[in-house]
C-alpha atoms as a PDB file:
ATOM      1  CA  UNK A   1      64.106  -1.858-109.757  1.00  0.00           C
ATOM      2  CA  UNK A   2      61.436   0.364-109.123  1.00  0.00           C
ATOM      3  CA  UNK A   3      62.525   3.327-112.344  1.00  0.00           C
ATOM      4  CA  UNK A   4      62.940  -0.283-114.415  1.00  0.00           C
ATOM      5  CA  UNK A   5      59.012  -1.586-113.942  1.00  0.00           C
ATOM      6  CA  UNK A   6      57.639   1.964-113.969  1.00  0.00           C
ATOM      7  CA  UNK A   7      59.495   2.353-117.596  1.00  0.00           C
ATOM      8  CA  UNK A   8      58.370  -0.779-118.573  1.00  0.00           C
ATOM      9  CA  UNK A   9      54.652   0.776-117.601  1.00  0.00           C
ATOM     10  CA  UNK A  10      55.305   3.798-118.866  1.00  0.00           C
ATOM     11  CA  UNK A  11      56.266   2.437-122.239  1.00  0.00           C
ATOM     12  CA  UNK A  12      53.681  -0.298-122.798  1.00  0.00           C
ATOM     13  CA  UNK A  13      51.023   2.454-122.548  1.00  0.00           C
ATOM     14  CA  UNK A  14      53.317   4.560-125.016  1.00  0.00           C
ATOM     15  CA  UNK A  15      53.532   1.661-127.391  1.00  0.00           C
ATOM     16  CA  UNK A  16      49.846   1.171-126.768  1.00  0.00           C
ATOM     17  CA  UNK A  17      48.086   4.852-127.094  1.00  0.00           C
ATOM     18  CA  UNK A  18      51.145   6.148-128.737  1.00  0.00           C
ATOM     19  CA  UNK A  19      51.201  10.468-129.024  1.00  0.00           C
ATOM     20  CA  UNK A  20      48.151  10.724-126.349  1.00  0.00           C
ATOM     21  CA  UNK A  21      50.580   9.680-123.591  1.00  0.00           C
ATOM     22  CA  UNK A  22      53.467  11.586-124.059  1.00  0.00           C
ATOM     23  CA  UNK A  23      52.602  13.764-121.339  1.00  0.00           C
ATOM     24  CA  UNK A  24      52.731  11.033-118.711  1.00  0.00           C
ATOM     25  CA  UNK A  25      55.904   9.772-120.186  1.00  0.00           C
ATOM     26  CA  UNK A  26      57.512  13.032-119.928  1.00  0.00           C
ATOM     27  CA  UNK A  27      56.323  12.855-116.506  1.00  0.00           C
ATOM     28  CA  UNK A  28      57.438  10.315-115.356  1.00  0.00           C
ATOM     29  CA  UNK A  29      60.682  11.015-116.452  1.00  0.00           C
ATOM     30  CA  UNK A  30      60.968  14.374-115.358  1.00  0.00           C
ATOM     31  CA  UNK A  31      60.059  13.028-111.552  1.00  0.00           C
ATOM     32  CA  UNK A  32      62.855  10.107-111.904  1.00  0.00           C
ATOM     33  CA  UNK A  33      65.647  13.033-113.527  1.00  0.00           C
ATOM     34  CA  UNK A  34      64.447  15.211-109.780  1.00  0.00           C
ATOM     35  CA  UNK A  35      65.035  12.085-107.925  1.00  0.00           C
ATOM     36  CA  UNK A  36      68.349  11.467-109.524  1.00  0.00           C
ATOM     37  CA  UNK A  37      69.082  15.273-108.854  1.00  0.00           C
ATOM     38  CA  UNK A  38      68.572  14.358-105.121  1.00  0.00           C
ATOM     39  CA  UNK A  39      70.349  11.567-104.733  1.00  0.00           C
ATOM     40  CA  UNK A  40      73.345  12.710-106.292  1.00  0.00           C
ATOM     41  CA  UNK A  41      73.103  16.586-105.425  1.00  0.00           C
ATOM     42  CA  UNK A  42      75.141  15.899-101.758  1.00  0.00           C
ATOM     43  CA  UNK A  43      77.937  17.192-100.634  1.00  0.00           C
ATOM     44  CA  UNK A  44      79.962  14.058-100.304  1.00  0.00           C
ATOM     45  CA  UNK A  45      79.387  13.369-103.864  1.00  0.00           C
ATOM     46  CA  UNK A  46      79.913  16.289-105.724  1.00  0.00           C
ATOM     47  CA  UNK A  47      83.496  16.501-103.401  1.00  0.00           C
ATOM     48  CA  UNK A  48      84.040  13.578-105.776  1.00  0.00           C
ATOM     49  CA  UNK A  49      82.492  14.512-109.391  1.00  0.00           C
ATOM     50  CA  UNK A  50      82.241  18.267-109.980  1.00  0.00           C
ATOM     51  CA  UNK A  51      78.453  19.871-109.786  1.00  0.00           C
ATOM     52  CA  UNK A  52      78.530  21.170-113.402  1.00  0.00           C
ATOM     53  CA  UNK A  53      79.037  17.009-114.789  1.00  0.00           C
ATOM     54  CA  UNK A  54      76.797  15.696-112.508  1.00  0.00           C
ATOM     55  CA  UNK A  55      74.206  18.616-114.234  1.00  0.00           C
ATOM     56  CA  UNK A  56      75.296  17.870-117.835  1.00  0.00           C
ATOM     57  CA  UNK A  57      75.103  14.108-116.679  1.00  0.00           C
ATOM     58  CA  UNK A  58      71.670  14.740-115.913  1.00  0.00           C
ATOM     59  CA  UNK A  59      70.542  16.479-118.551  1.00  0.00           C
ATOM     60  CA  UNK A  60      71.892  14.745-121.399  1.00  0.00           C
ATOM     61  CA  UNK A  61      69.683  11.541-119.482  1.00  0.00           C
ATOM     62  CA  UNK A  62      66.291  13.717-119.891  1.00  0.00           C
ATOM     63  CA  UNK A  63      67.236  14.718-123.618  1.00  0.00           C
ATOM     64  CA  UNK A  64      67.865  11.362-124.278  1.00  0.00           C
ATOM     65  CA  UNK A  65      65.123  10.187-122.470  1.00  0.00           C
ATOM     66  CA  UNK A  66      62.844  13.073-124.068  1.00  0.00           C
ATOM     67  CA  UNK A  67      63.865  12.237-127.557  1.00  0.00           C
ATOM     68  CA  UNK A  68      63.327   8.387-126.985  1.00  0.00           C
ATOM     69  CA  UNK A  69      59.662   9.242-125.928  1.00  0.00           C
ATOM     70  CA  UNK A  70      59.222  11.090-128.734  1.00  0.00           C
ATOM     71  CA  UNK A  71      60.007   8.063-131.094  1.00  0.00           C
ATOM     72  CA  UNK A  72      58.187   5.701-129.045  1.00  0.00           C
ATOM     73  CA  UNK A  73      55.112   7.719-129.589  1.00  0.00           C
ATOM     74  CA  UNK A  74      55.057   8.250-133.055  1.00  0.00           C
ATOM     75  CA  UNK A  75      56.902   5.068-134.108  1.00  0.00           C
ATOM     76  CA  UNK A  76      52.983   3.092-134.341  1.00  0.00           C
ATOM     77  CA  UNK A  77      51.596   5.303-136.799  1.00  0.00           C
ATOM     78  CA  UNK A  78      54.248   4.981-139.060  1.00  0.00           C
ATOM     79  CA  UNK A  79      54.831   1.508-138.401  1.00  0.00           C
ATOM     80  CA  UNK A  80      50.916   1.188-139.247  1.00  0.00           C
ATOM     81  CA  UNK A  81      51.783   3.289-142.431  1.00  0.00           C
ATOM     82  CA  UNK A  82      54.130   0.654-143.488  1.00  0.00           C
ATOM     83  CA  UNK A  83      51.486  -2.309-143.583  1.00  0.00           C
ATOM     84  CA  UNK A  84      51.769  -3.324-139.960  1.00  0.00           C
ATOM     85  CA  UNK A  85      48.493  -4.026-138.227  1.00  0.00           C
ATOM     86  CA  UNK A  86      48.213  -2.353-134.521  1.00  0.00           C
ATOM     87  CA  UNK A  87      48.451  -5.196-132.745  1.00  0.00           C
ATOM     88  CA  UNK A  88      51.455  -6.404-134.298  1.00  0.00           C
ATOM     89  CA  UNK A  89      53.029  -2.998-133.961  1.00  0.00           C
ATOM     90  CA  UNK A  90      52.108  -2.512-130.316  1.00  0.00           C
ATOM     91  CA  UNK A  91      54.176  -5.913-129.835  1.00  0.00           C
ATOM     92  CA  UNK A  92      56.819  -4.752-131.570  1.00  0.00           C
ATOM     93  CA  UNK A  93      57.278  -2.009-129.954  1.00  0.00           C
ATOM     94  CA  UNK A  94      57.218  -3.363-126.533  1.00  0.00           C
ATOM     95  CA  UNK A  95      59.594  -5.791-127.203  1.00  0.00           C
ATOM     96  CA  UNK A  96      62.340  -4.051-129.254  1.00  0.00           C
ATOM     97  CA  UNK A  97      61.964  -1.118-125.475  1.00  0.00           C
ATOM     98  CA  UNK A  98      61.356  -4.021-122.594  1.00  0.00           C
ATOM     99  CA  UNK A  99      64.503  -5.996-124.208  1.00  0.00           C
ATOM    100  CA  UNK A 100      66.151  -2.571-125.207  1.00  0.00           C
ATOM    101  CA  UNK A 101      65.893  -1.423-121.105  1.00  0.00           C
ATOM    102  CA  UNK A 102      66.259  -5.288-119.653  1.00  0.00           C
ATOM    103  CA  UNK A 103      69.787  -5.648-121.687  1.00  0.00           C
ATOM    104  CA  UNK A 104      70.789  -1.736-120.585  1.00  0.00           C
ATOM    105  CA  UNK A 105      69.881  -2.736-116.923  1.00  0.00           C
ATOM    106  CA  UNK A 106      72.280  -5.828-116.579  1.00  0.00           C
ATOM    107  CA  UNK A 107      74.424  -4.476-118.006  1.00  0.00           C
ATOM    108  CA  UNK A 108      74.558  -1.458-115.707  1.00  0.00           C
ATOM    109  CA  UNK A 109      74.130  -4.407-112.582  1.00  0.00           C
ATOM    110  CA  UNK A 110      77.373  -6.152-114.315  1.00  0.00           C
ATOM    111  CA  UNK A 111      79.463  -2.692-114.772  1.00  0.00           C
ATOM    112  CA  UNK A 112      78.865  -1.693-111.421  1.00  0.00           C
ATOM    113  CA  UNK A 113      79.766  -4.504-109.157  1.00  0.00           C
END
């Protein structure tokens, strides 16, 4: 619950301020991809799932995540370029992500019970 609000931060002020925050973004990633690398890095676990998945695993999520960050940030100019005012863009935006990451979250809560 706590990755899911701080995304939905993360990308209202992306969708807001657009390329100026990609460095927080990328942030904020990046500390979420070391926690992930912490919680799954034990010894119990990778007994399980080999290390080298668990690493591809992880970094396919911060290309993924990278590239999506990337798009976020320069989706409002060109969605200004194509007649949109920035207020209606900025809405856009955050609701195509927020219901984007709320439909990818229950469904991970469905899949894993």
């Amino acid at each position: 619950m706590f990755i899911l609000i701080g995304n939905y931060l993360v990308t209202l002020r992306l969708a807001q301020t657009g390329a100026s925050s990609i460095s927080l973004a990328i942030a904020w990633i990046s500390l979420w991809i070391w926690g992930a690398v912490f919680v799954w890095a034990k010894p119990f676990i990778l007994l399980e799932i080999s290390a080298q998945t668990v690493a591809l695993l992880l970094l396919s999520c911060w290309i993924l995540a990278t590239g999506m960050i990337f798009l976020l940030a320069f989706a409002k100019s060109k969605m200004h370029k194509l007649g949109l005012d920035n207020r209606k863009s900025t809405y856009g935006l955050i609701i195509l992500t927020w219901g984007a990451m709320t439909i990818g979250w229950h469904l991970y809560q469905w899949t894993t019970r």
